[in-house]
C-alpha atoms as a PDB file:
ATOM      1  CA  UNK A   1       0.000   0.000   0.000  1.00  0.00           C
ATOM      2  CA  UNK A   2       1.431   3.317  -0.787  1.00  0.00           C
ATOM      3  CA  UNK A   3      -0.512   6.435   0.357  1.00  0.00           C
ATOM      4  CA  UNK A   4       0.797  10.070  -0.723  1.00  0.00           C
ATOM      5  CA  UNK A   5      -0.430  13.081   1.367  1.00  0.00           C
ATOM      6  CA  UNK A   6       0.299  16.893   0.799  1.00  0.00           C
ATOM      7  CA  UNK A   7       2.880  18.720   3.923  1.00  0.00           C
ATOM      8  CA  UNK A   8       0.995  20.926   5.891  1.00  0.00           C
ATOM      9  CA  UNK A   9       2.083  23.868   4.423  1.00  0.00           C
ATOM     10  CA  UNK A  10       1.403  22.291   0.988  1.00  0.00           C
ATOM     11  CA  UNK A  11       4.926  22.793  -0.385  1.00  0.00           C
ATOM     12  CA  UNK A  12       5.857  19.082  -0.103  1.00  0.00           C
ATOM     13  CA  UNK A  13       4.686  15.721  -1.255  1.00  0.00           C
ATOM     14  CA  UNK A  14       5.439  12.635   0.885  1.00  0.00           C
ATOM     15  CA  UNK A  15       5.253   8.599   0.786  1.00  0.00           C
ATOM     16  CA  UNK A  16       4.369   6.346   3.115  1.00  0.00           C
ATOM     17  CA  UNK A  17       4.412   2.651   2.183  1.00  0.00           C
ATOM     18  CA  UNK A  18       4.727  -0.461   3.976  1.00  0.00           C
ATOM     19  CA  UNK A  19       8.383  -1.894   3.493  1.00  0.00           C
ATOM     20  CA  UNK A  20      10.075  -5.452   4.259  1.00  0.00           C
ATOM     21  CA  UNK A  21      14.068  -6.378   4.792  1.00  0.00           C
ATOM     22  CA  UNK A  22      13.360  -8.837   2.868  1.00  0.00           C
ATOM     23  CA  UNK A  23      15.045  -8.732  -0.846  1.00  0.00           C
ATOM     24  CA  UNK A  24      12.384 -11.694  -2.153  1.00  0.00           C
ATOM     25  CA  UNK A  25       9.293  -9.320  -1.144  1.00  0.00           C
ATOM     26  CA  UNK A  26       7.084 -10.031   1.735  1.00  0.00           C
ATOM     27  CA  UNK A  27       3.324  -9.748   2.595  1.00  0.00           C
ATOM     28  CA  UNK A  28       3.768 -10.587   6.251  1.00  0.00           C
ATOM     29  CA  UNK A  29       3.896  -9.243   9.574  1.00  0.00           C
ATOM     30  CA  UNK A  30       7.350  -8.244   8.915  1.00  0.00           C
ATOM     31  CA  UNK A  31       6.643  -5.580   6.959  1.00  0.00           C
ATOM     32  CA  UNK A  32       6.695  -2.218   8.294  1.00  0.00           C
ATOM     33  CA  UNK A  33       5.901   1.440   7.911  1.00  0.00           C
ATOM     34  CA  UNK A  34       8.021   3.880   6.235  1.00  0.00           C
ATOM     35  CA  UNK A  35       7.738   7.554   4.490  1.00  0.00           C
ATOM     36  CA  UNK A  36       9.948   9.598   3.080  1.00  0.00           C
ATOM     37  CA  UNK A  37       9.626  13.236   1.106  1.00  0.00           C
ATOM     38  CA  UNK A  38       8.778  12.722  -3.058  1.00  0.00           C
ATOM     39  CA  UNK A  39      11.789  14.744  -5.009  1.00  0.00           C
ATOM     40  CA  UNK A  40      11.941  14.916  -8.871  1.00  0.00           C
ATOM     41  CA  UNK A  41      13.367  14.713 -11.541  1.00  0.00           C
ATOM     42  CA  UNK A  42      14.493  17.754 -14.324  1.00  0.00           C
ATOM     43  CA  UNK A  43      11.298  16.012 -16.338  1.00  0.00           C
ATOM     44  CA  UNK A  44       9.335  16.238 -13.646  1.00  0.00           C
ATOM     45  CA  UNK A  45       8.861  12.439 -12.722  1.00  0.00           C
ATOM     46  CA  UNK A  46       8.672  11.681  -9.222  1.00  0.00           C
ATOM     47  CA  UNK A  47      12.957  10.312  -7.442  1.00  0.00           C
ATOM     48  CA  UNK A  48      11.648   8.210  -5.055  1.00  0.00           C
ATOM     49  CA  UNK A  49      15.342   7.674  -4.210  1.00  0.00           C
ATOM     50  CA  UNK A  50      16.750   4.732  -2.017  1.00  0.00           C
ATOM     51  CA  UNK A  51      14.722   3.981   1.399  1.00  0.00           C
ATOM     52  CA  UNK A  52      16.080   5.231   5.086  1.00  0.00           C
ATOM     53  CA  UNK A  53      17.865   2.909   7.350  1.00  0.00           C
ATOM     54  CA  UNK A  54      15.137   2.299  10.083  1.00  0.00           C
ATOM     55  CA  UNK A  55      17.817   4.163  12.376  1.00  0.00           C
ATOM     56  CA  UNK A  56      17.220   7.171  10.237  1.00  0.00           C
ATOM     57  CA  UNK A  57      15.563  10.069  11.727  1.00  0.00           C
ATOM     58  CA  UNK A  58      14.065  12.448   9.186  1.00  0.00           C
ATOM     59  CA  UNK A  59      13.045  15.691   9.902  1.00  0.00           C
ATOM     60  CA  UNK A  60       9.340  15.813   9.255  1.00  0.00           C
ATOM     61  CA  UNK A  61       7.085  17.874   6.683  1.00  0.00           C
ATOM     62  CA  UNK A  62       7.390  21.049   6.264  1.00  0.00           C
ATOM     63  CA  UNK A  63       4.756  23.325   8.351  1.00  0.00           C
ATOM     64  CA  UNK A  64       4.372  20.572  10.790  1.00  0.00           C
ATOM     65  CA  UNK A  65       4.129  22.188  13.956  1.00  0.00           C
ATOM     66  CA  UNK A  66       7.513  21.614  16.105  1.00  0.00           C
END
């Protein structure tokens, strides 16, 4: 599942999908949540880049109240 939702102060675009460690694929209870801020490309396709590191903090969506 893959939802995309709008930052609160509608200058970003962000992912949040459910993700596995496992290279084969999984559809178990393994799998867990992840998002991550949509950049793009010079033609205007969405980079959804490489995944965090579950250790990763990111710094969350712009507007979001501190």
């Amino acid at each position: 599942m893959t939802i995309f939702f709008t930052s609160p102060d509608g200058s970003e675009i962000w992912n949040v999908y459910h993700a596995t460690s496992n290279s084969a694929g999984a559809c178990d209870g393994n799998r867990y949540t992840m998002a991550q801020k949509v950049n793009w490309n010079s033609d205007g396709s969405p980079n959804f880049g490489s995944p965090p590191s579950l250790s990763t903090t990111l710094t969350g969506p712009a507007g979001e109240p501190a």
